[in-house]
Protein backbone atom coordinates (compact mmCIF):
# COMPACT_ATOMS: atom_id res chain seq x y z
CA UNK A 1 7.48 -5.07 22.33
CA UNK A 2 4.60 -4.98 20.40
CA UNK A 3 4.30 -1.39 20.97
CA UNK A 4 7.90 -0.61 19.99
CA UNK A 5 7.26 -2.25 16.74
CA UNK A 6 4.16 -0.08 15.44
CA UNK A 7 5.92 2.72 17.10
CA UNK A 8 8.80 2.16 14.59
CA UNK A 9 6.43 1.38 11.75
CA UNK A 10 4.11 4.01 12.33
CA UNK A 11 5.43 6.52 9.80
CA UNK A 12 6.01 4.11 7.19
CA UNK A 13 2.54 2.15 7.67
CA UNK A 14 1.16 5.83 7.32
CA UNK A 15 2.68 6.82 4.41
CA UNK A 16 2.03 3.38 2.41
CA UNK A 17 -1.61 3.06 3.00
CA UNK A 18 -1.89 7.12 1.68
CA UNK A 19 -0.11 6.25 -1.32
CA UNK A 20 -2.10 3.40 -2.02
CA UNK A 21 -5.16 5.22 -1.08
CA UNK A 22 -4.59 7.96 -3.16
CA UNK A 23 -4.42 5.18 -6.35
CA UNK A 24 -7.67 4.76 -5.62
CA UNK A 25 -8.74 8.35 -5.59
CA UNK A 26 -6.83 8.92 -8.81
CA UNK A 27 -8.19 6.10 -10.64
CA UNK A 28 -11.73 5.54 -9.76
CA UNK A 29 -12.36 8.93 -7.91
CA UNK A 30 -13.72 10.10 -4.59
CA UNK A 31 -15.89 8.42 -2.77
CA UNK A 32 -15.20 4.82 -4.07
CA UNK A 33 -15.73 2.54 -1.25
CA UNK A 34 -12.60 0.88 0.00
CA UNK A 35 -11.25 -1.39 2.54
CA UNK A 36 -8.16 -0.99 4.86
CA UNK A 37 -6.93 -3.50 6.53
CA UNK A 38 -3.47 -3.47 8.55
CA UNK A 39 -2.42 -6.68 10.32
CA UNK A 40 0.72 -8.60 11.69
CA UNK A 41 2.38 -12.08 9.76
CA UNK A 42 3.55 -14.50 11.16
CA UNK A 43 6.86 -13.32 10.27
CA UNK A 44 6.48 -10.18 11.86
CA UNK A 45 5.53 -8.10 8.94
CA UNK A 46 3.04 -5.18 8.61
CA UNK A 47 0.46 -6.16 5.95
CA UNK A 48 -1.52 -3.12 4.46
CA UNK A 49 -4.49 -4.13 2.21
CA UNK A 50 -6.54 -1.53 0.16
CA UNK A 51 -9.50 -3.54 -1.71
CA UNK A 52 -11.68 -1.22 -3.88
CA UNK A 53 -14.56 -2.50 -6.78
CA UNK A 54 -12.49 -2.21 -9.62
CA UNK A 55 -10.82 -5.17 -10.60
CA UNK A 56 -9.40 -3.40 -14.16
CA UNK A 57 -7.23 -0.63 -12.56
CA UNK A 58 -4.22 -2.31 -11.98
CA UNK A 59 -1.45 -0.28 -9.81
CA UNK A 60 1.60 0.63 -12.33
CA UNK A 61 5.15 0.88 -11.11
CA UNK A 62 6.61 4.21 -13.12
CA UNK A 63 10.28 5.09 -13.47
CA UNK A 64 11.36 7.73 -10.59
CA UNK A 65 11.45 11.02 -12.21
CA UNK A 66 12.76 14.26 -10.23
CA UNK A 67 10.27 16.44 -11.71
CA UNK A 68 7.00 14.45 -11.82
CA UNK A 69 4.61 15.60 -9.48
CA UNK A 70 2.51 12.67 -9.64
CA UNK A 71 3.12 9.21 -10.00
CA UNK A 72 5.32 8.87 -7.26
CA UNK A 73 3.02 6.79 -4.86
CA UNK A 74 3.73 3.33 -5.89
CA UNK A 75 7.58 4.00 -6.07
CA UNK A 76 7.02 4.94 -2.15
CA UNK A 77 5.57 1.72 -1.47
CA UNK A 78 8.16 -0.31 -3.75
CA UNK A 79 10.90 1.22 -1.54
CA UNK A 80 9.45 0.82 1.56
CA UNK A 81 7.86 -2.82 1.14
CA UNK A 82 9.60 -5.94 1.46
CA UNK A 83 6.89 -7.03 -1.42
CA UNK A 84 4.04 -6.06 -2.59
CA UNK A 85 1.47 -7.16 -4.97
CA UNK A 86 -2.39 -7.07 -5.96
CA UNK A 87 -4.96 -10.25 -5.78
CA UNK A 88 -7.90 -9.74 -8.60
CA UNK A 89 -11.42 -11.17 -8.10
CA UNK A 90 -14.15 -10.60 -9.99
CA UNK A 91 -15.28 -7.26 -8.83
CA UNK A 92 -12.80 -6.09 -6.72
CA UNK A 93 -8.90 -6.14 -6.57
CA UNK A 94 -6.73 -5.52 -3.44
CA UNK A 95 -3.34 -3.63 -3.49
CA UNK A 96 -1.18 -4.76 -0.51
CA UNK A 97 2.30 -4.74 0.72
CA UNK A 98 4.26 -5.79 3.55
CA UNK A 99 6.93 -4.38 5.61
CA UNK A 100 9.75 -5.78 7.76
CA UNK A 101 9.44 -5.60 11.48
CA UNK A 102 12.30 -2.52 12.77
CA UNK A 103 16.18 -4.52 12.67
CA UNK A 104 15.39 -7.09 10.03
């Protein structure tokens, strides 16, 4: 079962933690040390958390436009995510999200 469900997920687990890796390449540049983490809830979620150093950055949600070629990441992630969010400290912030299990 287990391995059904991250079958199912696998594309859109993928494509998430790119988006919200490529935030952080955008807005702080290469090389910025990050975290990844990608674990189960207990309501049989995916959880995807990218923490990087810079608390300031926040993530911005932009209108859809046909014709941007950037700007599109978060979007992704607000369609595919049940939620999402980001949790500040003081010196580091992490961007995370959460999708359903496959059928729910």
């Amino acid at each position: 079962m287990l391995r059904h469900h991250l079958r199912a997920l696998d594309f859109e687990v993928r494509l998430c933690v790119t988006e919200l890796l490529t935030n952080v390449i955008d807005h702080l540049g290469e090389g910025t040390l990050v975290t990844v983490r990608v674990t189960g809830t207990d309501l049989g979620h995916t959880r995807i958390e990218v923490t990087d150093p810079d608390p300031r950055a926040l993530p911005t949600l932009l209108a859809a436009s046909e014709t941007a070629e950037s700007g599109c990441g978060l979007t992704l992630v607000d369609v595919l995510a049940q939620r999402w969010g980001v949790d500040q400290g003081a010196d580091r912030k992490t961007v995370w999200c959460e999708l359903a299990a496959p059928g729910r």
